[in-house]
PDB file of N, CA and C in Angstrom:
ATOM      1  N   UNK A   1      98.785 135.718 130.583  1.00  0.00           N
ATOM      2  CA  UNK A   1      98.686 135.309 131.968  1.00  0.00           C
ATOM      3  C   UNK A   1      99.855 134.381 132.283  1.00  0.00           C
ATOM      4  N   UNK A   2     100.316 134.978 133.033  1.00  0.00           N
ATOM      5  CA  UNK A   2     101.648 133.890 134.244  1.00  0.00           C
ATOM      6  C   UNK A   2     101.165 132.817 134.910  1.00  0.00           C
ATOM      7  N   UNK A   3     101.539 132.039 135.497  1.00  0.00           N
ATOM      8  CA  UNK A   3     101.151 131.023 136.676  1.00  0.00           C
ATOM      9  C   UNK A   3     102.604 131.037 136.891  1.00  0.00           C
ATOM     10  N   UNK A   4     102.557 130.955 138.658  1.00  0.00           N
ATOM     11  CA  UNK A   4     103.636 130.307 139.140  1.00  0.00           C
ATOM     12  C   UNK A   4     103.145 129.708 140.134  1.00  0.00           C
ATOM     13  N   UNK A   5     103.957 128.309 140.151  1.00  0.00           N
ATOM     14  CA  UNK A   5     103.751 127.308 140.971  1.00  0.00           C
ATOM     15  C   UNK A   5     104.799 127.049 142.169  1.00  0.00           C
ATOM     16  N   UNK A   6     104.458 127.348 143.791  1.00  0.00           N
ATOM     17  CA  UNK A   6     105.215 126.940 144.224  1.00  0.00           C
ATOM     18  C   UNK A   6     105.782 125.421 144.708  1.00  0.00           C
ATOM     19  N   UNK A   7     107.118 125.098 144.478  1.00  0.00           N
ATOM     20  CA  UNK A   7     107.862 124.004 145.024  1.00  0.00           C
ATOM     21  C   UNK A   7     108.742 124.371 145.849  1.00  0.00           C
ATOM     22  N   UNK A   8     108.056 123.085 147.047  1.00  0.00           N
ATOM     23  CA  UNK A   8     109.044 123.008 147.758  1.00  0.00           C
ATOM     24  C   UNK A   8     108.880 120.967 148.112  1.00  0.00           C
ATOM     25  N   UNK A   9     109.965 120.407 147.838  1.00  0.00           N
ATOM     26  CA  UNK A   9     109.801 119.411 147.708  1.00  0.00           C
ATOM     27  C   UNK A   9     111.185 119.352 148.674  1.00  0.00           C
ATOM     28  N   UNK A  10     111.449 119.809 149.891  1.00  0.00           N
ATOM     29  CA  UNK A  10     112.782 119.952 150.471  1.00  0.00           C
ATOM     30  C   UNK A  10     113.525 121.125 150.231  1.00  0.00           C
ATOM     31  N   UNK A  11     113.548 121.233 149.368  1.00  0.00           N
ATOM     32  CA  UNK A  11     114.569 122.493 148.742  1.00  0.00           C
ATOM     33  C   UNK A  11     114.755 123.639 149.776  1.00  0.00           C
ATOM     34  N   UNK A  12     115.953 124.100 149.885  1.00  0.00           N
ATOM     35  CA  UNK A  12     116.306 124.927 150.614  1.00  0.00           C
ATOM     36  C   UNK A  12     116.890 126.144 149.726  1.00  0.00           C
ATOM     37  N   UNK A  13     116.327 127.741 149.785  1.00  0.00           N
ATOM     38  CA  UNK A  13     114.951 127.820 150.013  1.00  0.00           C
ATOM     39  C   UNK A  13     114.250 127.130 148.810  1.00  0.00           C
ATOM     40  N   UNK A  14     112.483 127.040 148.963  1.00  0.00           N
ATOM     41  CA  UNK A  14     111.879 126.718 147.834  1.00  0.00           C
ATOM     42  C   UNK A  14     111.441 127.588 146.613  1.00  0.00           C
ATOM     43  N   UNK A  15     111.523 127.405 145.345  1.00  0.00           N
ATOM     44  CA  UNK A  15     111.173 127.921 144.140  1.00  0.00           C
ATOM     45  C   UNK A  15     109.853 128.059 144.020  1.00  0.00           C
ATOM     46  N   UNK A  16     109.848 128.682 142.715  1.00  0.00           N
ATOM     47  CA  UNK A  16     108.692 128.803 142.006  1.00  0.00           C
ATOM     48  C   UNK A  16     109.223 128.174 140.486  1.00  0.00           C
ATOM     49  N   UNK A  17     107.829 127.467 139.872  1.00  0.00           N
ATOM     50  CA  UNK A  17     108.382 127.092 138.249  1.00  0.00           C
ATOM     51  C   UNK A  17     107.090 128.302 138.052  1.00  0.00           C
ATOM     52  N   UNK A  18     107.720 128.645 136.768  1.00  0.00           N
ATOM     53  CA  UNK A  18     106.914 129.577 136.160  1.00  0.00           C
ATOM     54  C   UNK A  18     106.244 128.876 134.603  1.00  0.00           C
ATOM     55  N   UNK A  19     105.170 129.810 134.279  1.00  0.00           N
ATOM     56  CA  UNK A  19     104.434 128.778 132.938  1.00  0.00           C
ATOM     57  C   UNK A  19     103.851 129.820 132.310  1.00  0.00           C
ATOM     58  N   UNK A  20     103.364 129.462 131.136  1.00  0.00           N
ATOM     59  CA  UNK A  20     103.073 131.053 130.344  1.00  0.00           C
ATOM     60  C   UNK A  20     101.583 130.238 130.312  1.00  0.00           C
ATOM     61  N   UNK A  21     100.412 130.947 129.853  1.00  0.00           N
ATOM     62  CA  UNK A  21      98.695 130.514 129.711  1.00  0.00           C
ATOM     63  C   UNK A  21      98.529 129.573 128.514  1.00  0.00           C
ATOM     64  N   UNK A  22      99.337 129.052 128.104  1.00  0.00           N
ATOM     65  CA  UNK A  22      99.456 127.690 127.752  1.00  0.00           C
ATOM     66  C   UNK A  22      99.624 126.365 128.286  1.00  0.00           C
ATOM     67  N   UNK A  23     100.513 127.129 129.318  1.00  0.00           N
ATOM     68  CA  UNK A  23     101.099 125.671 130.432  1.00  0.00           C
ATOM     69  C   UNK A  23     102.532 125.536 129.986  1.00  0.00           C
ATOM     70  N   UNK A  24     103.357 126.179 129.097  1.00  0.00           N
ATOM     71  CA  UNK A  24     104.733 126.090 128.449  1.00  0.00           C
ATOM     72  C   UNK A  24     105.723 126.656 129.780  1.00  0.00           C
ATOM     73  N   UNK A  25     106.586 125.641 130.033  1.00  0.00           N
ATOM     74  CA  UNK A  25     107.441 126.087 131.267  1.00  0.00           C
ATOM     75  C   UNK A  25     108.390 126.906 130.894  1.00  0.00           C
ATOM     76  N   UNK A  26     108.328 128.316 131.477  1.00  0.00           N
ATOM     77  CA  UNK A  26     109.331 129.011 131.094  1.00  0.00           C
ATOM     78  C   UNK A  26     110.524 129.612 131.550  1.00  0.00           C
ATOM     79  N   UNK A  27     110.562 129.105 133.348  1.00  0.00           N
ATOM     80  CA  UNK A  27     111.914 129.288 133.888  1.00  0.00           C
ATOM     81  C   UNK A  27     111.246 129.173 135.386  1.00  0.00           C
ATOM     82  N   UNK A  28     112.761 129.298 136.421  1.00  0.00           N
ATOM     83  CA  UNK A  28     112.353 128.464 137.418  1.00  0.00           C
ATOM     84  C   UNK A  28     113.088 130.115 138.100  1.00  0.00           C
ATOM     85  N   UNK A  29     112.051 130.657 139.589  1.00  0.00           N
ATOM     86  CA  UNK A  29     112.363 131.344 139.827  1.00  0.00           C
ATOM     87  C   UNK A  29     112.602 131.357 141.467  1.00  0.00           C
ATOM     88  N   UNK A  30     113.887 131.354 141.816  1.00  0.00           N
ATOM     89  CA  UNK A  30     114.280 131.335 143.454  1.00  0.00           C
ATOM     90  C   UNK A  30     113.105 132.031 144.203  1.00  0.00           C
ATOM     91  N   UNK A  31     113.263 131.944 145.526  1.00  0.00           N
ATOM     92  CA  UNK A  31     112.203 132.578 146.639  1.00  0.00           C
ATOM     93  C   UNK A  31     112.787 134.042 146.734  1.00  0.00           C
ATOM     94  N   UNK A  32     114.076 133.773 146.973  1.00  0.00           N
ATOM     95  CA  UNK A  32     114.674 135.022 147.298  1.00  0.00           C
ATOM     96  C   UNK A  32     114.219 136.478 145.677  1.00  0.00           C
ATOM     97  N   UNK A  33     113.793 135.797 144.578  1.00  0.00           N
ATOM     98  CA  UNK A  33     113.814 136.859 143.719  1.00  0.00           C
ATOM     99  C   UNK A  33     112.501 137.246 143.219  1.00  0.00           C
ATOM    100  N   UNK A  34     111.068 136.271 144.079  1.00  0.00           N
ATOM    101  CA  UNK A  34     109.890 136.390 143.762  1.00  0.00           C
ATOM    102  C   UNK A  34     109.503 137.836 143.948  1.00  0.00           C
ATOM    103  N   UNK A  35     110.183 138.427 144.920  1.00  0.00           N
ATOM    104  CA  UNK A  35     109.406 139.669 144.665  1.00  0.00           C
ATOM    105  C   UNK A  35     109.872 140.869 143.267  1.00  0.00           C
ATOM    106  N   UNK A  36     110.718 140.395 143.049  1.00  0.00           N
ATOM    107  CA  UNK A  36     111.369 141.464 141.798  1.00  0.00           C
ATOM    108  C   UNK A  36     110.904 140.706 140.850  1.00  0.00           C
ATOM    109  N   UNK A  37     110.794 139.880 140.766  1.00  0.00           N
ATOM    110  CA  UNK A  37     110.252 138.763 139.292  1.00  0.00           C
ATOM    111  C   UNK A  37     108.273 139.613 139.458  1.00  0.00           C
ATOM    112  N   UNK A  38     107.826 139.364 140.357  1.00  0.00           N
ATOM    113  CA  UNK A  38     106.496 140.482 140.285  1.00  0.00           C
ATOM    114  C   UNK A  38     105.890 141.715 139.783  1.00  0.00           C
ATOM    115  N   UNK A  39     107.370 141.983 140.688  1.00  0.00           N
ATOM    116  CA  UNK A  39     107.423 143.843 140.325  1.00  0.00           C
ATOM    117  C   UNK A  39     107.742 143.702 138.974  1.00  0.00           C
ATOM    118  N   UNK A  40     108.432 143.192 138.553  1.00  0.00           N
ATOM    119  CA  UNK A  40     108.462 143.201 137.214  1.00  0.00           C
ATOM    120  C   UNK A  40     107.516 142.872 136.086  1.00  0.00           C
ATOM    121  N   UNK A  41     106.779 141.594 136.111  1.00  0.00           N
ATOM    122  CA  UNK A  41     105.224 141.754 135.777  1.00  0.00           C
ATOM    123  C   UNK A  41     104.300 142.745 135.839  1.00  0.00           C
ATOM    124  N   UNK A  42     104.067 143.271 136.887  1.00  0.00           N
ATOM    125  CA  UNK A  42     103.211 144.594 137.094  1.00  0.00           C
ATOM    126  C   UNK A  42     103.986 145.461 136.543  1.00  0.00           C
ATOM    127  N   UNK A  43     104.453 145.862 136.439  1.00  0.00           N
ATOM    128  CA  UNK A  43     105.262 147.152 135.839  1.00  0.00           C
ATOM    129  C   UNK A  43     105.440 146.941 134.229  1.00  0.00           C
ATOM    130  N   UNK A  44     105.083 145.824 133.565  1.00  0.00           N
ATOM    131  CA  UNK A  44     105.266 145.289 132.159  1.00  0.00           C
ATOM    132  C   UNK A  44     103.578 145.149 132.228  1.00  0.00           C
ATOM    133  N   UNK A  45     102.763 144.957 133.206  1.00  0.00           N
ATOM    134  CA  UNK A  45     100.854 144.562 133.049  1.00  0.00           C
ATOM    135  C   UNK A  45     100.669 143.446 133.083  1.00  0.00           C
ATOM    136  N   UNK A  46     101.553 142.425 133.051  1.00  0.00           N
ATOM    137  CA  UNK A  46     101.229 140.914 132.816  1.00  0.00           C
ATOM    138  C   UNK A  46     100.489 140.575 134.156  1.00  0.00           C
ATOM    139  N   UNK A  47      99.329 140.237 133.706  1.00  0.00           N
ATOM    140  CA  UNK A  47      98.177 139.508 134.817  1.00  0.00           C
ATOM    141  C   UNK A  47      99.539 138.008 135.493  1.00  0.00           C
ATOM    142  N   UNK A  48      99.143 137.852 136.931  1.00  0.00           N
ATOM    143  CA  UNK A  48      99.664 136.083 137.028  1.00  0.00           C
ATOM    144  C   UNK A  48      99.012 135.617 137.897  1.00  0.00           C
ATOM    145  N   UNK A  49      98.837 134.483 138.531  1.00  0.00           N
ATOM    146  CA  UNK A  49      98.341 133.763 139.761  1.00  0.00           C
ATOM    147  C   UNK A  49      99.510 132.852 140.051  1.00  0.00           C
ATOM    148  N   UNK A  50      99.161 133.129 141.691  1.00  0.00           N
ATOM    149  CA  UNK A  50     100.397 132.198 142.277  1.00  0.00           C
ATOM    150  C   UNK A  50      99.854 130.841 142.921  1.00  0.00           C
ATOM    151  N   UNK A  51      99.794 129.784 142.501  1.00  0.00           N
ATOM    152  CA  UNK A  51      99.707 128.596 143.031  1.00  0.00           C
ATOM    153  C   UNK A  51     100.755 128.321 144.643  1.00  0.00           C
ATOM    154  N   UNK A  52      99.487 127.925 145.618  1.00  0.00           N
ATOM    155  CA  UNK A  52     100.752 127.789 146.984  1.00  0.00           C
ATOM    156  C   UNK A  52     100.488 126.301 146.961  1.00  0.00           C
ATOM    157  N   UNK A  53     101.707 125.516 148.068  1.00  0.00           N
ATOM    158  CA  UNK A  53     101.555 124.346 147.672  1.00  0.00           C
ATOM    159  C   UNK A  53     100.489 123.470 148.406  1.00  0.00           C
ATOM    160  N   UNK A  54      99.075 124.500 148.891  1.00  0.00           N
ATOM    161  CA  UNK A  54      97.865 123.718 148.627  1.00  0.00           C
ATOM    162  C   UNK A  54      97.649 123.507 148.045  1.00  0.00           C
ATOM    163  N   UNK A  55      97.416 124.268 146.426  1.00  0.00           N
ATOM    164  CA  UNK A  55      97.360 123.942 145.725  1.00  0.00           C
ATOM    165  C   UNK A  55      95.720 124.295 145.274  1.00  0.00           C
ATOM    166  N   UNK A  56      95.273 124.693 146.332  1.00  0.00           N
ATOM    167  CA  UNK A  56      93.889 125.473 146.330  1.00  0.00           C
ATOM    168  C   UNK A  56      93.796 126.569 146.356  1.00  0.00           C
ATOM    169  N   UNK A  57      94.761 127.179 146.962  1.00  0.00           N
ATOM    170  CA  UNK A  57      94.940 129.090 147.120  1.00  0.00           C
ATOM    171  C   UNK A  57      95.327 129.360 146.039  1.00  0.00           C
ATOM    172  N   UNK A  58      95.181 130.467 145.842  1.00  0.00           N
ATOM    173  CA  UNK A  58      95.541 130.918 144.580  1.00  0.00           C
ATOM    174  C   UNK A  58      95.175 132.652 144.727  1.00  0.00           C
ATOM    175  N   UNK A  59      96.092 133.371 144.003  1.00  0.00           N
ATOM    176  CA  UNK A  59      95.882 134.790 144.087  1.00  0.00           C
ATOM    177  C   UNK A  59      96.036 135.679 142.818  1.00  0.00           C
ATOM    178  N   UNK A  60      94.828 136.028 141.942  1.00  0.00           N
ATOM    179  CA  UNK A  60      95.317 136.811 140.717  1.00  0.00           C
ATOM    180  C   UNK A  60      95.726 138.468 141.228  1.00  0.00           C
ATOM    181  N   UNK A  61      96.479 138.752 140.660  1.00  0.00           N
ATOM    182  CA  UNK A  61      96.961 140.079 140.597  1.00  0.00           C
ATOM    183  C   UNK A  61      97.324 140.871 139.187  1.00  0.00           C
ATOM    184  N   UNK A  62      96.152 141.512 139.172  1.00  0.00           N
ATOM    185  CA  UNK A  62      96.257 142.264 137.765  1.00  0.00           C
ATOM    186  C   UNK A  62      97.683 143.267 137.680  1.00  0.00           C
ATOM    187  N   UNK A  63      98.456 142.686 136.879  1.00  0.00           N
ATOM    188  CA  UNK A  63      99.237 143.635 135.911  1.00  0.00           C
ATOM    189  C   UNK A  63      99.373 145.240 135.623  1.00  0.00           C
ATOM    190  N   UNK A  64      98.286 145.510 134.998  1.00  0.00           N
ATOM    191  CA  UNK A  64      97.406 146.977 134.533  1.00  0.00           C
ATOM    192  C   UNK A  64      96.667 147.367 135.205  1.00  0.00           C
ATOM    193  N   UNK A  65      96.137 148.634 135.419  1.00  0.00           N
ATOM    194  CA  UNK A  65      95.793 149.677 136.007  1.00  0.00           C
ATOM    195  C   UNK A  65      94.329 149.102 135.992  1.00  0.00           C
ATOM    196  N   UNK A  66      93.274 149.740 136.794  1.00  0.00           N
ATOM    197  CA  UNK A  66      91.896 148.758 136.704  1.00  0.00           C
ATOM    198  C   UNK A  66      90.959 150.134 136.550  1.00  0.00           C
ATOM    199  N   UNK A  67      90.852 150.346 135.997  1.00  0.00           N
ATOM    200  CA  UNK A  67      90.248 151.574 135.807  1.00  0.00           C
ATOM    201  C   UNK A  67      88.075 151.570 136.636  1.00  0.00           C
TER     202      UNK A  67
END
């Protein structure tokens, strides 16, 4: 499982930090490339949830096929 967290603390545009289901930070991913950084998860199966900066929303999106 992925988590990405969005920041925007000013930043023009704002990121995402990414974290593996440990909590281990594993790279920081522009706005502009969130959607190919996805597609790319799903297309590899990796489950993720995206943290928005409520911080209450949250959205899992399975990876793999759901039979």
């Amino acid at each position: 499982m992925i988590k990405l967290y969005e920041v925007d603390w000013g930043a023009e545009p704002f990121y995402w930090d990414v974290y593996d289901s440990q909590d281990n930070f594993l790279r920081v991913v522009e706005a502009d490339e969130l959607d190919d950084y996805l597609d790319t998860l799903r297309s590899d199966g990796v489950d993720f949830v995206l943290y928005t900066q409520d911080w209450y929303e949250y959205n899992l999106a399975l990876g793999g096929a759901v039979s």
